[in-house]
Structure formats: C-alpha cells, structure tokens
C-alpha atoms as a PDB file:
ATOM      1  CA  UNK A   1      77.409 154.325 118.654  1.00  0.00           C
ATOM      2  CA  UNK A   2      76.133 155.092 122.004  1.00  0.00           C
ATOM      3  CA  UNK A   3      78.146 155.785 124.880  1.00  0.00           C
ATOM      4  CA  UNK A   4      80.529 153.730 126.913  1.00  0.00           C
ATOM      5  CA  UNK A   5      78.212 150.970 127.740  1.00  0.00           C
ATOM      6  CA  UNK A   6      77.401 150.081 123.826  1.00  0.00           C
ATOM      7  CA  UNK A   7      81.206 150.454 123.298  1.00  0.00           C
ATOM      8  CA  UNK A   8      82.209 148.240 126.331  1.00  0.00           C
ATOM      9  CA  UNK A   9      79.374 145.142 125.201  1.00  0.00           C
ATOM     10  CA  UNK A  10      80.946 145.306 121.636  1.00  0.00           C
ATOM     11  CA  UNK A  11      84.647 145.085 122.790  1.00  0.00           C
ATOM     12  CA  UNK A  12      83.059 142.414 124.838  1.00  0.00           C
ATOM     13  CA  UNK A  13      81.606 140.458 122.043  1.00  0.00           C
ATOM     14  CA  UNK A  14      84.980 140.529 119.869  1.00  0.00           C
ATOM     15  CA  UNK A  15      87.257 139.281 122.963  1.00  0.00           C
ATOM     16  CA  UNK A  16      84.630 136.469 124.360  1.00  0.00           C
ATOM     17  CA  UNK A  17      83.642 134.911 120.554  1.00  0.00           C
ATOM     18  CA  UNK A  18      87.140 136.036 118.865  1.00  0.00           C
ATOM     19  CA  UNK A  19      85.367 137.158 115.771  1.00  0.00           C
ATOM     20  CA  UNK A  20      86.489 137.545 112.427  1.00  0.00           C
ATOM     21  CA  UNK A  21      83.946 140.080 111.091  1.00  0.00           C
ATOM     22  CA  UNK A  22      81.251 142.507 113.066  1.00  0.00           C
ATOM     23  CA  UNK A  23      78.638 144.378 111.131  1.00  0.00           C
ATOM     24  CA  UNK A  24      76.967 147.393 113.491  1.00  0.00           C
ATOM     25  CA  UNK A  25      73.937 149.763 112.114  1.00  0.00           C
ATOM     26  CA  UNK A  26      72.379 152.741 113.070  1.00  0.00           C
ATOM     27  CA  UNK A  27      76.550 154.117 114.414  1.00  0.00           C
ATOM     28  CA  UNK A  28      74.851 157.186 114.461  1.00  0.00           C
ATOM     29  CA  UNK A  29      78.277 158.659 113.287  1.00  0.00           C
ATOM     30  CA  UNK A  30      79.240 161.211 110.759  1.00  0.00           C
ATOM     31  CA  UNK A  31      83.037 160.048 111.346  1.00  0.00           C
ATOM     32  CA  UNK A  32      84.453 156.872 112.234  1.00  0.00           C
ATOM     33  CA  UNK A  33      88.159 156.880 113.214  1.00  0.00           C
ATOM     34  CA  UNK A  34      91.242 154.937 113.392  1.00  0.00           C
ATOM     35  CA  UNK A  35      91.268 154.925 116.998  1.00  0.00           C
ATOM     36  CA  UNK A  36      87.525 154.228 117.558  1.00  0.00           C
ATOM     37  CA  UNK A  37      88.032 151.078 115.160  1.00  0.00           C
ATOM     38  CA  UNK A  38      90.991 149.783 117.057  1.00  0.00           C
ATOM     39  CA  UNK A  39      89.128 150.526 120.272  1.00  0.00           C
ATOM     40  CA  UNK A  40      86.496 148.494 119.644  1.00  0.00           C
ATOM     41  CA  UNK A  41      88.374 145.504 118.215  1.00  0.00           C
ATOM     42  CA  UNK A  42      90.850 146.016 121.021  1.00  0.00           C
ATOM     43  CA  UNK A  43      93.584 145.421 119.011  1.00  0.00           C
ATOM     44  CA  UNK A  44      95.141 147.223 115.601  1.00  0.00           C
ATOM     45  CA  UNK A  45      94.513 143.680 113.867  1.00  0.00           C
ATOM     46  CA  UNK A  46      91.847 145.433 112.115  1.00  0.00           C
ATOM     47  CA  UNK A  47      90.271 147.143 108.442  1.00  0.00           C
ATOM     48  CA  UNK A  48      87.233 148.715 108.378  1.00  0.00           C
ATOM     49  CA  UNK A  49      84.675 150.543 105.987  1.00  0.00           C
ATOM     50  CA  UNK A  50      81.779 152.573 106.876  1.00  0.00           C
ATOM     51  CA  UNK A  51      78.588 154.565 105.120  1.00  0.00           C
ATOM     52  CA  UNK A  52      78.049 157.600 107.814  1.00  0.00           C
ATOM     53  CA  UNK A  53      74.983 158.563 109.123  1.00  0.00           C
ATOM     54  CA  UNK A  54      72.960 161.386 107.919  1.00  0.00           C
ATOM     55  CA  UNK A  55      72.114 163.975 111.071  1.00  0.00           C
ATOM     56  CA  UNK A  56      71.195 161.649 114.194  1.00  0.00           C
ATOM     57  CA  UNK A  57      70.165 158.394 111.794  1.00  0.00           C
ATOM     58  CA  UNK A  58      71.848 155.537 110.299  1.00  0.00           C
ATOM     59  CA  UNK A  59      75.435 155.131 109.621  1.00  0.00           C
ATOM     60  CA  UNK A  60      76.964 151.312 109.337  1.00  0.00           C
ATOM     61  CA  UNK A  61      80.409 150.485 110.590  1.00  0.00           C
ATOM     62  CA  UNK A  62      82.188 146.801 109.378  1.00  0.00           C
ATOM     63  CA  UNK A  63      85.547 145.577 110.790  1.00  0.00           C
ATOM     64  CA  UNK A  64      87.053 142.869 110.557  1.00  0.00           C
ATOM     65  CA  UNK A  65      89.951 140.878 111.593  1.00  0.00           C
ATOM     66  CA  UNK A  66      93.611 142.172 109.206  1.00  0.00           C
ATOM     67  CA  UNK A  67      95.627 139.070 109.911  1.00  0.00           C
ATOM     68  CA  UNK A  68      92.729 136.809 108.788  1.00  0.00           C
ATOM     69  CA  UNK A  69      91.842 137.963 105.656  1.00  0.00           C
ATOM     70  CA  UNK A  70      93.052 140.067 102.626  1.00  0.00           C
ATOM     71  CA  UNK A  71      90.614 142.789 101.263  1.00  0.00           C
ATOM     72  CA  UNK A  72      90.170 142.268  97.423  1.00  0.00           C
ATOM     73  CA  UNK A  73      87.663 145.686  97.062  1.00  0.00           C
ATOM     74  CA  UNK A  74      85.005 147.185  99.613  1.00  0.00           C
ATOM     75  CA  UNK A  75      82.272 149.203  98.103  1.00  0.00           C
ATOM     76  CA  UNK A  76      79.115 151.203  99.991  1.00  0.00           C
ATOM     77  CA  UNK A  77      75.971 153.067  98.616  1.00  0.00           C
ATOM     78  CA  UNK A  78      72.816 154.926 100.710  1.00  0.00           C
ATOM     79  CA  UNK A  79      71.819 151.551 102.402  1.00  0.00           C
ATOM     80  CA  UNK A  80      74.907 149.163 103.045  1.00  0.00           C
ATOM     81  CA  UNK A  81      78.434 148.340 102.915  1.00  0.00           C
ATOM     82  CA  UNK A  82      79.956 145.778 101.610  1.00  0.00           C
ATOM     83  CA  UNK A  83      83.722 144.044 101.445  1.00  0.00           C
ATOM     84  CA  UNK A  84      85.372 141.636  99.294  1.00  0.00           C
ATOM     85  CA  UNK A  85      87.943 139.067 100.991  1.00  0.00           C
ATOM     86  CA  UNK A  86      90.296 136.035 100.722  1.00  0.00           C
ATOM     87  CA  UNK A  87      89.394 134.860 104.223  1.00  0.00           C
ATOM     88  CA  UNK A  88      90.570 131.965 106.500  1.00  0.00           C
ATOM     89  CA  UNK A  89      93.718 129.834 106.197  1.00  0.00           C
ATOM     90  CA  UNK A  90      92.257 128.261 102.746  1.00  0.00           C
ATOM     91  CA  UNK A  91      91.568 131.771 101.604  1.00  0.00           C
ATOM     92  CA  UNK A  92      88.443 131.210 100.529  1.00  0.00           C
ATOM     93  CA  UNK A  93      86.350 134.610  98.570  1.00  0.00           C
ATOM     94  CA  UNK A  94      83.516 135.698 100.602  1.00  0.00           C
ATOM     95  CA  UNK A  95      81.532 138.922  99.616  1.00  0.00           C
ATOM     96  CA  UNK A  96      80.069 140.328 103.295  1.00  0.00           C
ATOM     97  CA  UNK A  97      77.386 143.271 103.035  1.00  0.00           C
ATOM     98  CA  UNK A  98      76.554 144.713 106.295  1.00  0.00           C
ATOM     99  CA  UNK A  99      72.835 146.354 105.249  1.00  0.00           C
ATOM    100  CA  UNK A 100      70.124 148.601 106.660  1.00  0.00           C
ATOM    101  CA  UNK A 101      66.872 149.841 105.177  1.00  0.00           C
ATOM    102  CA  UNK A 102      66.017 153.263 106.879  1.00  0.00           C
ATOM    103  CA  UNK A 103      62.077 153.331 108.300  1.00  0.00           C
ATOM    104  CA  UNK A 104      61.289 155.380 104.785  1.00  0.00           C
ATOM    105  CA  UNK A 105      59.123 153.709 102.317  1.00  0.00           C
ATOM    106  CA  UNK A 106      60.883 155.656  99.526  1.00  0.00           C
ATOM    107  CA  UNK A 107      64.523 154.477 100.638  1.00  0.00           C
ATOM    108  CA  UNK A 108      63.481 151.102 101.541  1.00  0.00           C
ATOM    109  CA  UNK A 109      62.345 150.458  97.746  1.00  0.00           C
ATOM    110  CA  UNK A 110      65.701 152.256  96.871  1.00  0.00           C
ATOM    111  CA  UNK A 111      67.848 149.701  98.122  1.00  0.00           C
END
C-alpha cells in the first residue's frame, strides 16, 4: 500500500468524490485489517474483501460503502476479487470484480 502519502491520496479520493466502491491492486499486503480499511474510507461505513499478496507482489483490496449497499456473496481466486451487491436506493444487483493479471505469461493465461 505504500506509505503515508499513497494512504493520504486514497482517503483523499473517497472524501472529495464520496465514492461508493474503490478497487486498489498491487496492496502489496499479506494482511489487510479492520483498522487499515476504516482508515482509508475514513469512516466505519465500510465492508471489504481482499486476495493478499504473495512476498512483495500483488495483493487487491475492495471496499465499499456499508450503508449503500447489502453484500449478497464476495468470492476471490489467484487474480481478482469480486463482490455481489444490492446497491443504491433502488437496490439494484451489480457484480464488481476488482482484477489484476501479474507480469507472468503463465498466470496471465490462468486468469
């Protein structure tokens, strides 16, 4: 994830363009935490599901916003992330899949 900087610009991005949903790659993060999560969204109006990376590579982190949506399943595999919601005052279904194909022919043709 980078150090305070990276962390700063993303609790940036959520406050300025109130989003619903982010999608970051390459966390770089064996462990994501509560607090890191509510950190970054600034608020604990927030789910989350993550793939972690392997060593220093990789890793993909998706939050997005509690009071907005309700989580009907998430699911993850080597390569992305994905959630299942009932999102927006009309509740519509939208699938999300936060994805990243590592620089490794072999994994690339994987996912």
């Amino acid at each position: 994830m980078g150090g305070r900087q990276k962390k700063n610009k993303i609790r940036e991005l959520v406050r300025d363009h109130k989003v619903d949903f982010i999608a970051l790659q390459e966390t770089k993060m064996e462990e994501i935490t509560a607090r890191l999560c509510f950190n970054l969204w600034r608020s604990e109006d927030c789910c989350w599901e993550f793939l972690p990376s392997e060593g220093n590579s990789g890793g993909l982190l998706s939050i997005w916003r509690k009071s907005s949506s309700t989580v009907n399943y998430t699911f993850s595999r080597e390569g992305f992330v994905g959630v299942s919601l009932e999102w927006g005052a009309l509740k519509r279904r939208c699938v999300l899949i936060n994805v990243y194909a590592k620089c490794d022919s072999e994994a690339k043709r994987r996912l």
